[in-house]
Protein backbone atom coordinates (compact mmCIF):
# COMPACT_ATOMS: atom_id res chain seq x y z
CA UNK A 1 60.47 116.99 177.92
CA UNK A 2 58.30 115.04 180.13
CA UNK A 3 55.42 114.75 177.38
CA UNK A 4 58.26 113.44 174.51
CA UNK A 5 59.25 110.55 177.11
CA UNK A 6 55.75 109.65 177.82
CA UNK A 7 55.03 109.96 173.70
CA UNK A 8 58.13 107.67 173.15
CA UNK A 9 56.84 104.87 175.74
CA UNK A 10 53.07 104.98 174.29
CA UNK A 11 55.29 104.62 170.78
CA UNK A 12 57.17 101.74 171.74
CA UNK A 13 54.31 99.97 173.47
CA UNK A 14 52.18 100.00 170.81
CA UNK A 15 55.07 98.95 167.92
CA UNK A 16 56.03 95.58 171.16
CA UNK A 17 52.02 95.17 170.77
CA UNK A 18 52.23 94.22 166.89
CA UNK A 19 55.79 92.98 167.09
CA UNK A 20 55.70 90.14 169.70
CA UNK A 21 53.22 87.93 167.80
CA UNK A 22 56.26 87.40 165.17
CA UNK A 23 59.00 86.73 167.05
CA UNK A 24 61.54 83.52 165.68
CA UNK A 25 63.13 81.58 168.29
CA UNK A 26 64.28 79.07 166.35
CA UNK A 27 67.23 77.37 167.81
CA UNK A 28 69.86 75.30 166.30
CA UNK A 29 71.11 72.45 168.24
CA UNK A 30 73.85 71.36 165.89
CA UNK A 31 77.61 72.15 166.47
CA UNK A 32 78.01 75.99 165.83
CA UNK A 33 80.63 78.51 165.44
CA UNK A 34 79.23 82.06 165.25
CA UNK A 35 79.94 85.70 166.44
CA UNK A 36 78.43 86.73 169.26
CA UNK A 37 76.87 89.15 169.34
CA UNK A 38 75.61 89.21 165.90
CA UNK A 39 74.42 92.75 165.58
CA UNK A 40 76.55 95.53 167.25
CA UNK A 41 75.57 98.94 166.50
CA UNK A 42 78.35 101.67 167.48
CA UNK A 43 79.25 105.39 166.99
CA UNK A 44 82.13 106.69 165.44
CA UNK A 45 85.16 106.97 167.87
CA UNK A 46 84.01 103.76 170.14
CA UNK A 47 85.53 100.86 170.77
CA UNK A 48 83.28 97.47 170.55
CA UNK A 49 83.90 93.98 171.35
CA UNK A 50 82.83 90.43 169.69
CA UNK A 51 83.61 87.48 170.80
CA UNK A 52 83.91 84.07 168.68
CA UNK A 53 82.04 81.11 170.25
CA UNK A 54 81.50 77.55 169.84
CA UNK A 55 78.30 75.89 170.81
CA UNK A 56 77.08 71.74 171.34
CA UNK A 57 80.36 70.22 169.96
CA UNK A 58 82.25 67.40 171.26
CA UNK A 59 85.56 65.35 171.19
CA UNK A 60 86.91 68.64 170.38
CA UNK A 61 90.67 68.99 169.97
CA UNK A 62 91.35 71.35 167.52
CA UNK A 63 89.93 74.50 165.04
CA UNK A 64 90.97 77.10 162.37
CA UNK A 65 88.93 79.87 160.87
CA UNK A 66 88.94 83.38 159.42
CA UNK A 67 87.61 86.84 160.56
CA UNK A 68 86.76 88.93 157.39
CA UNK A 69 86.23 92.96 158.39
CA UNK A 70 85.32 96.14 156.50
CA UNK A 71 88.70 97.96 157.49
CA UNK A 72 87.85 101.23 156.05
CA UNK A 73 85.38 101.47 159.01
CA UNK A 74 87.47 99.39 161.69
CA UNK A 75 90.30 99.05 163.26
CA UNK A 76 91.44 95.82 164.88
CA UNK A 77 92.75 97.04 168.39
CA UNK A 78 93.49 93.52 170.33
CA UNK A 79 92.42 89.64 170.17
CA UNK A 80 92.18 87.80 172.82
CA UNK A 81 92.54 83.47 172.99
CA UNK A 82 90.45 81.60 175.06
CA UNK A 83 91.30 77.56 174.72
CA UNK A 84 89.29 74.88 176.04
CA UNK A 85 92.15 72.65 176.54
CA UNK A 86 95.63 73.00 178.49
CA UNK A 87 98.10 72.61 177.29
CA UNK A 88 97.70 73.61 173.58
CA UNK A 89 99.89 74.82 170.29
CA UNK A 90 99.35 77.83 168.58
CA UNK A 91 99.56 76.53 164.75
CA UNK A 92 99.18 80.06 162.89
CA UNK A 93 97.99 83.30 164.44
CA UNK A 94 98.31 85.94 161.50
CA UNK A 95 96.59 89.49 161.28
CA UNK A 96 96.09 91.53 158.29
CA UNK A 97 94.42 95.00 157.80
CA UNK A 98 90.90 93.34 157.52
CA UNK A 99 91.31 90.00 158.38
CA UNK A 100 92.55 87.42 161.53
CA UNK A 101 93.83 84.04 161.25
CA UNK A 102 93.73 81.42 163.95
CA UNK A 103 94.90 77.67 163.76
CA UNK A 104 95.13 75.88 167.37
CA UNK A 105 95.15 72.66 169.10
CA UNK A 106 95.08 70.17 172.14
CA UNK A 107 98.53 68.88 172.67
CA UNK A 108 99.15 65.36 174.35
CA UNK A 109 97.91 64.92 177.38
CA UNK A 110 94.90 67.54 177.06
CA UNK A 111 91.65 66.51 177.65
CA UNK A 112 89.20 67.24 174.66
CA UNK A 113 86.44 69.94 175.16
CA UNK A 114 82.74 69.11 175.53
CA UNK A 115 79.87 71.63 175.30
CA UNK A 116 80.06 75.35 174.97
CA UNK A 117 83.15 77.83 175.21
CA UNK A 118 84.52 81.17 173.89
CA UNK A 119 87.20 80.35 171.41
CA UNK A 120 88.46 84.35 170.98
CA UNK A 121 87.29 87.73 171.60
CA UNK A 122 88.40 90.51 169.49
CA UNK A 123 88.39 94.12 170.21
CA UNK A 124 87.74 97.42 167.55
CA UNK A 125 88.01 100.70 166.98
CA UNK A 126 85.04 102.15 165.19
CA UNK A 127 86.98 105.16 162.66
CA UNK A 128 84.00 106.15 160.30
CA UNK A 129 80.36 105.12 159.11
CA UNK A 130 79.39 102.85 157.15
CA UNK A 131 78.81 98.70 157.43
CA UNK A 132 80.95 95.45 157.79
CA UNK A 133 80.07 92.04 157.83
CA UNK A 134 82.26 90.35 160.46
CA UNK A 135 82.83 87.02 158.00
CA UNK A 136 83.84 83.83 159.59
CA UNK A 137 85.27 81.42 156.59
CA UNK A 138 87.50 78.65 155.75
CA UNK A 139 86.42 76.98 159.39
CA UNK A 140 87.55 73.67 160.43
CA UNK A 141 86.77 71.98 163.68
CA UNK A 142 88.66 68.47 164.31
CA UNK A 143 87.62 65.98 167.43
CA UNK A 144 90.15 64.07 169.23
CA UNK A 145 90.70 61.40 166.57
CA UNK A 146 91.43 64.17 163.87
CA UNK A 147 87.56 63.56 162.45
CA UNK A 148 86.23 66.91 161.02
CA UNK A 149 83.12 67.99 163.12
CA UNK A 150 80.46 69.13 160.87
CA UNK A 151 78.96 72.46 161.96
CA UNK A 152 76.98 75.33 161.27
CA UNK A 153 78.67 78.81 160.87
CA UNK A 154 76.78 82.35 161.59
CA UNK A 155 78.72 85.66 160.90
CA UNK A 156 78.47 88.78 162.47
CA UNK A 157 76.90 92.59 161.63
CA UNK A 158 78.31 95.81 162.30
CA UNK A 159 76.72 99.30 161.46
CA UNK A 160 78.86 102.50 162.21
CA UNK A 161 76.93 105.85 162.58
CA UNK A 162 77.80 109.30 163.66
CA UNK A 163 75.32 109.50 166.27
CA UNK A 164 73.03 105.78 166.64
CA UNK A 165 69.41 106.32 166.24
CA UNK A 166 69.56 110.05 164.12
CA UNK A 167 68.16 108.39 161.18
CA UNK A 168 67.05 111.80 159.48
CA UNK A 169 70.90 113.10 160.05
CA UNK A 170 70.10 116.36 161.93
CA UNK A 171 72.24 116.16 164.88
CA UNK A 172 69.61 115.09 167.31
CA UNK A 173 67.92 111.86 168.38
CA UNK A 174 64.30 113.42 168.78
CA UNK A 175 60.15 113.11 167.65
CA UNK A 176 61.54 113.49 164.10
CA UNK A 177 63.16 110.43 163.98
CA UNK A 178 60.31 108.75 165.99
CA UNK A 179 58.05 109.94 163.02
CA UNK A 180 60.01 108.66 160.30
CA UNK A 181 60.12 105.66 161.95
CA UNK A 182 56.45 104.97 162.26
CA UNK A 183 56.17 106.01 158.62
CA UNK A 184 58.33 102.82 157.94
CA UNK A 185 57.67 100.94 160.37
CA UNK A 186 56.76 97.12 159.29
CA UNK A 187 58.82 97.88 156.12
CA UNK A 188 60.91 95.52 154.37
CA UNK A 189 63.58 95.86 151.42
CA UNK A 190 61.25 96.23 147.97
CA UNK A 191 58.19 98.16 149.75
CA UNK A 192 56.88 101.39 149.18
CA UNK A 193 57.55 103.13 152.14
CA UNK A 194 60.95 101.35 152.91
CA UNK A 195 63.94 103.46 154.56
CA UNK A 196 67.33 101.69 154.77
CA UNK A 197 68.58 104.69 157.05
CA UNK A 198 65.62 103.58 159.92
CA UNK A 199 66.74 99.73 159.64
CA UNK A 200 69.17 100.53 162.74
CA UNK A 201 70.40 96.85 163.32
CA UNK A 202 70.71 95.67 159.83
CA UNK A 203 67.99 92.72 159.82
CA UNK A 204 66.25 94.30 156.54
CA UNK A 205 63.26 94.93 158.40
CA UNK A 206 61.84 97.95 160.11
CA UNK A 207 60.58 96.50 163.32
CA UNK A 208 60.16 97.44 167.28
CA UNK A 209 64.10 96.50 167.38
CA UNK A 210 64.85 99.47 165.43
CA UNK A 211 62.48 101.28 167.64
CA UNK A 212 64.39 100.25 170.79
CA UNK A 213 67.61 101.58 169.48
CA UNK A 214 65.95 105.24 168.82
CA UNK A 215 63.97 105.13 171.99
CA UNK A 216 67.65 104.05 174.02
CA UNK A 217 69.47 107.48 172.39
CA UNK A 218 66.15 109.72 172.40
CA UNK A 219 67.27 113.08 173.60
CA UNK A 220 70.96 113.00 172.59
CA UNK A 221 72.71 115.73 170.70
């Protein structure tokens, strides 16, 4: 046991060696409404949460958008509201089997919001494998002189798997999978020696990310 542990850190060392150099940290700096955090991977059976934030706005006084869900693979549990103002008015706050709708606003006498906040946090059920984009659409931001606020929009990724990091579906995180990983390691979508089932967080690369995820659930049954 002691020699797979030490093989798995020598693994991951070397893959952080060639992965570092090609890092993006690009960061946006205009107004932003995303899902946070954007890749969630989770087992059958487990609950995960996401939260919706808003980043570098101001004047703001009021928002609607959409959450889009695969709900053959999840289950919405519970949503939670977070508002940057007091008081406010709930204008529409509708749930479907795959979807959420959420229209609020300042009311009179509320001060409008300036920097960064957590607009709503929603919490899931994961029921079965498979994928789901977590889609944020028809978004509207308003600032305290009913102006829309232009802003950028990121969605949200979640992958459901029977046990996270088997990626040769044997029952057991192990070498195996470490092997198949090195195999495709540095792969992308098109190349010879690309494996969807090793692409554990859903970027469409096979990278030292991927190799973290493994390395976390290395040993489990």
């Amino acid at each position: 046991m002691i020699r797979k542990v030490v093989l798995v850190v020598v693994f991951l060392t070397f893959l952080l060696s060639i992965a570092f150099s090609s890092i993006d940290t690009t960061v946006s700096f205009n107004t932003t409404l995303y899902v946070n955090p954007q890749t969630i991977i989770a087992a059958v059976n487990h609950t995960l949460t996401i939260n919706v934030n808003i980043a570098n706005v101001g004047l703001f006084a009021g928002f609607m958008f959409k959450l889009r869900w695969n709900g053959t693979i999840l289950d919405l549990m519970k949503t939670e509201l977070f508002m940057p103002w007091q008081p406010y008015f709930i204008v529409r706050n509708e749930t479907g089997p795959n979807y959420w709708e959420i229209q609020a606003s300042k009311l009179a006498g509320a001060v409008h919001f300036n920097g960064n906040a957590t607009l709503a946090r929603l919490t899931y059920e994961a029921t079965a494998p498979g994928n789901s984009t977590l889609d944020l659409y028809d978004t509207r931001l308003a600032d305290r002189y009913a102006n829309p606020i232009p802003h950028d929009v990121f969605d949200g990724y979640i992958k459901v798997c029977k046990l996270i990091g088997d990626v040769n579906f044997d029952g057991l995180v192990d070498m195996k999978d470490i092997t198949i990983l090195k195999v495709a390691f540095g792969s992308e979508i098109g190349d010879p020696n690309w494996n969807p089932n090793v692409d554990l967080i859903s970027d469409s690369i096979i990278d030292i990310f991927d190799g973290v995820v493994i390395a976390a659930n290395f040993g489990k049954p």
